[in-house]
Protein backbone atom coordinates (compact mmCIF):
# COMPACT_ATOMS: atom_id res chain seq x y z
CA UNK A 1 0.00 0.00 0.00
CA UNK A 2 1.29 3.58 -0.83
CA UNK A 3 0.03 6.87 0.84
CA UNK A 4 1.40 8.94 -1.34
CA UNK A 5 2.98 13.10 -0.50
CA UNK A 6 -0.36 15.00 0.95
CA UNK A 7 1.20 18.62 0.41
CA UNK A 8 -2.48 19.54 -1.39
CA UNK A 9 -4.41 16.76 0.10
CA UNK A 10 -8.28 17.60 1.41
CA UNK A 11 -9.43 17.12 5.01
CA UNK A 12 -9.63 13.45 5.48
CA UNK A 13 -12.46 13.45 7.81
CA UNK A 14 -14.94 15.99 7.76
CA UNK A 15 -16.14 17.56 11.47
CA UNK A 16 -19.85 16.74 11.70
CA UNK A 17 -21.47 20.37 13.00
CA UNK A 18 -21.50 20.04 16.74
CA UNK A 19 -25.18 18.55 18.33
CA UNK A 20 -27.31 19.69 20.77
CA UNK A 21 -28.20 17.24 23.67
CA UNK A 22 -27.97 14.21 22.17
CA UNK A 23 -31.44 12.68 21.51
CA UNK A 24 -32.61 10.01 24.23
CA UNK A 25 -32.18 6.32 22.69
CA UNK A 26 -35.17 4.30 22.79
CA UNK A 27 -34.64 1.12 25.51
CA UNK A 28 -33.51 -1.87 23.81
CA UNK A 29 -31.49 0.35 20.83
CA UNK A 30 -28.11 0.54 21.25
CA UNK A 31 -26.38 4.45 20.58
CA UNK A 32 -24.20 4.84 17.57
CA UNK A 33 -21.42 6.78 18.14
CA UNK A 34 -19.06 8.21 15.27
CA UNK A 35 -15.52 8.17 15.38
CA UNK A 36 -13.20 10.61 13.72
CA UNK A 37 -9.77 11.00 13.41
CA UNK A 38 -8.26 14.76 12.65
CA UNK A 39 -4.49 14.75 11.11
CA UNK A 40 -2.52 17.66 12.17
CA UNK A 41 -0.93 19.81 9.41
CA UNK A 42 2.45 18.97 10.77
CA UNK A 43 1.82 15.15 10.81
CA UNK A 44 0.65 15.58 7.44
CA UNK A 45 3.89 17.15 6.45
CA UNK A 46 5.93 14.63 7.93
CA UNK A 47 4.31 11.57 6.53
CA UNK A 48 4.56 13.55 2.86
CA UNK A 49 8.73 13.35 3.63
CA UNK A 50 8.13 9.95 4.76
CA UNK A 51 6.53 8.81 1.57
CA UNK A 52 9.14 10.40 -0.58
CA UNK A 53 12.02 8.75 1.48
CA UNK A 54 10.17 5.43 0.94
CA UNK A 55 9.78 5.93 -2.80
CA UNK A 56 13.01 7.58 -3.14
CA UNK A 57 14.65 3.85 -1.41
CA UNK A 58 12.54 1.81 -3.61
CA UNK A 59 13.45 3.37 -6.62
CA UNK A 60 17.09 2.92 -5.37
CA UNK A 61 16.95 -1.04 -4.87
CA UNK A 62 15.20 -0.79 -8.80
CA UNK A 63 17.96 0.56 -9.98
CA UNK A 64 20.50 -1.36 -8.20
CA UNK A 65 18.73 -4.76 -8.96
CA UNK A 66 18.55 -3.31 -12.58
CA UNK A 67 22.10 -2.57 -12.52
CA UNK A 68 22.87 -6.25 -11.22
CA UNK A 69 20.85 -7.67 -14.14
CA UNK A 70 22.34 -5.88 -16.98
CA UNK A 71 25.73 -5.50 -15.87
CA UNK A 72 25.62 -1.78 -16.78
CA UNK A 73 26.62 0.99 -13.93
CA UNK A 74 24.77 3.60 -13.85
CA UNK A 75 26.84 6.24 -11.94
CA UNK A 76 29.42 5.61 -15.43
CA UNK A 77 26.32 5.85 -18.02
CA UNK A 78 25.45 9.62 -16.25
CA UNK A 79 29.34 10.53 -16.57
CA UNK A 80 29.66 9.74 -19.87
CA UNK A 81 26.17 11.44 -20.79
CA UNK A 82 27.70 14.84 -18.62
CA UNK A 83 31.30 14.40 -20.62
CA UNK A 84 29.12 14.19 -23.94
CA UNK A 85 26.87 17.50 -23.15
CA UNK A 86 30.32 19.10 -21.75
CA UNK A 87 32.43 18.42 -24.95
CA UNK A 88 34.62 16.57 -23.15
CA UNK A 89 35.35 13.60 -25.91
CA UNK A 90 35.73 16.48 -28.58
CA UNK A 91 38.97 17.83 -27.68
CA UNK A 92 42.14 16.24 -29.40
CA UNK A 93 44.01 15.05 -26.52
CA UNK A 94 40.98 13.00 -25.19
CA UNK A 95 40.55 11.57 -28.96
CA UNK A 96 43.96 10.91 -28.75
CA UNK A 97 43.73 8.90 -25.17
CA UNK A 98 40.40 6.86 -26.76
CA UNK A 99 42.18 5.69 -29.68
CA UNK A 100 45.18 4.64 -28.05
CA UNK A 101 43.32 2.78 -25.10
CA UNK A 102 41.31 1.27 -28.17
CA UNK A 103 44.54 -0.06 -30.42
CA UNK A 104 45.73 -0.91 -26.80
CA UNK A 105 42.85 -3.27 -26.09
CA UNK A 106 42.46 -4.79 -29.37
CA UNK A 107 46.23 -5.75 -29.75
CA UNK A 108 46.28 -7.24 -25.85
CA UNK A 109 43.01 -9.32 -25.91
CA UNK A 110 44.05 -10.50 -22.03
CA UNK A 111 43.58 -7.10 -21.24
CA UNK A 112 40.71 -6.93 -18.18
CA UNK A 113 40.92 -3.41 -17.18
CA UNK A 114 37.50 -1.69 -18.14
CA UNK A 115 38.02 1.33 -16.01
CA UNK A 116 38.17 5.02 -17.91
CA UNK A 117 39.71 7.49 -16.93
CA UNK A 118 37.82 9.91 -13.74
């Protein structure tokens, strides 16, 4: 079950106006009294952060599990995307360091060391 962030949620429960004396119950009828429950503004708040911590974890063990299944890491995928956007792999001496690296690994196929460069 999710209870999702409340930050424009309605009143949950409604005050009834407030009764005058209570009408007298007929013998033999039991009374039927009405519980309510009122959730503070604060409490409200809270369980919002809550419910975004809990989401925010789940979609954490996704990825992770995801990760796990493909082989792929994720944290490399973003740096790569950032060095793309930045221009990074455009200047000549980082051409340079790919192609060598490359000619490097296809001339030593018992080279195991997938790690770039930070």
């Amino acid at each position: 079950m999710e209870i999702g962030p409340l930050h424009q949620a309605r009143t949950i429960v409604e005050r009834q106006p407030a009764q005058s004396a209570p009408a007298a119950t007929p013998p033999g009828n039991a009374a039927v009294s009405a519980d309510s429950v009122e959730i503070s503004g604060d409490a409200r708040e809270r369980l919002a952060v809550l419910a975004d911590q809990s989401r925010a974890e789940q979609a954490s063990a996704d990825q992770s599990v995801q990760t796990a299944d493909t082989g792929l890491r994720l944290d490399k995928i973003r740096l790569a995307r950032a060095r793309i956007r930045s221009g990074y792999y455009n200047q000549p001496q980082t051409k340079q360091d790919i192609a060598a690296r490359l000619a490097e690994d296809l001339t030593d196929p018992q080279s195991d060391n997938p790690e770039t460069p930070a």
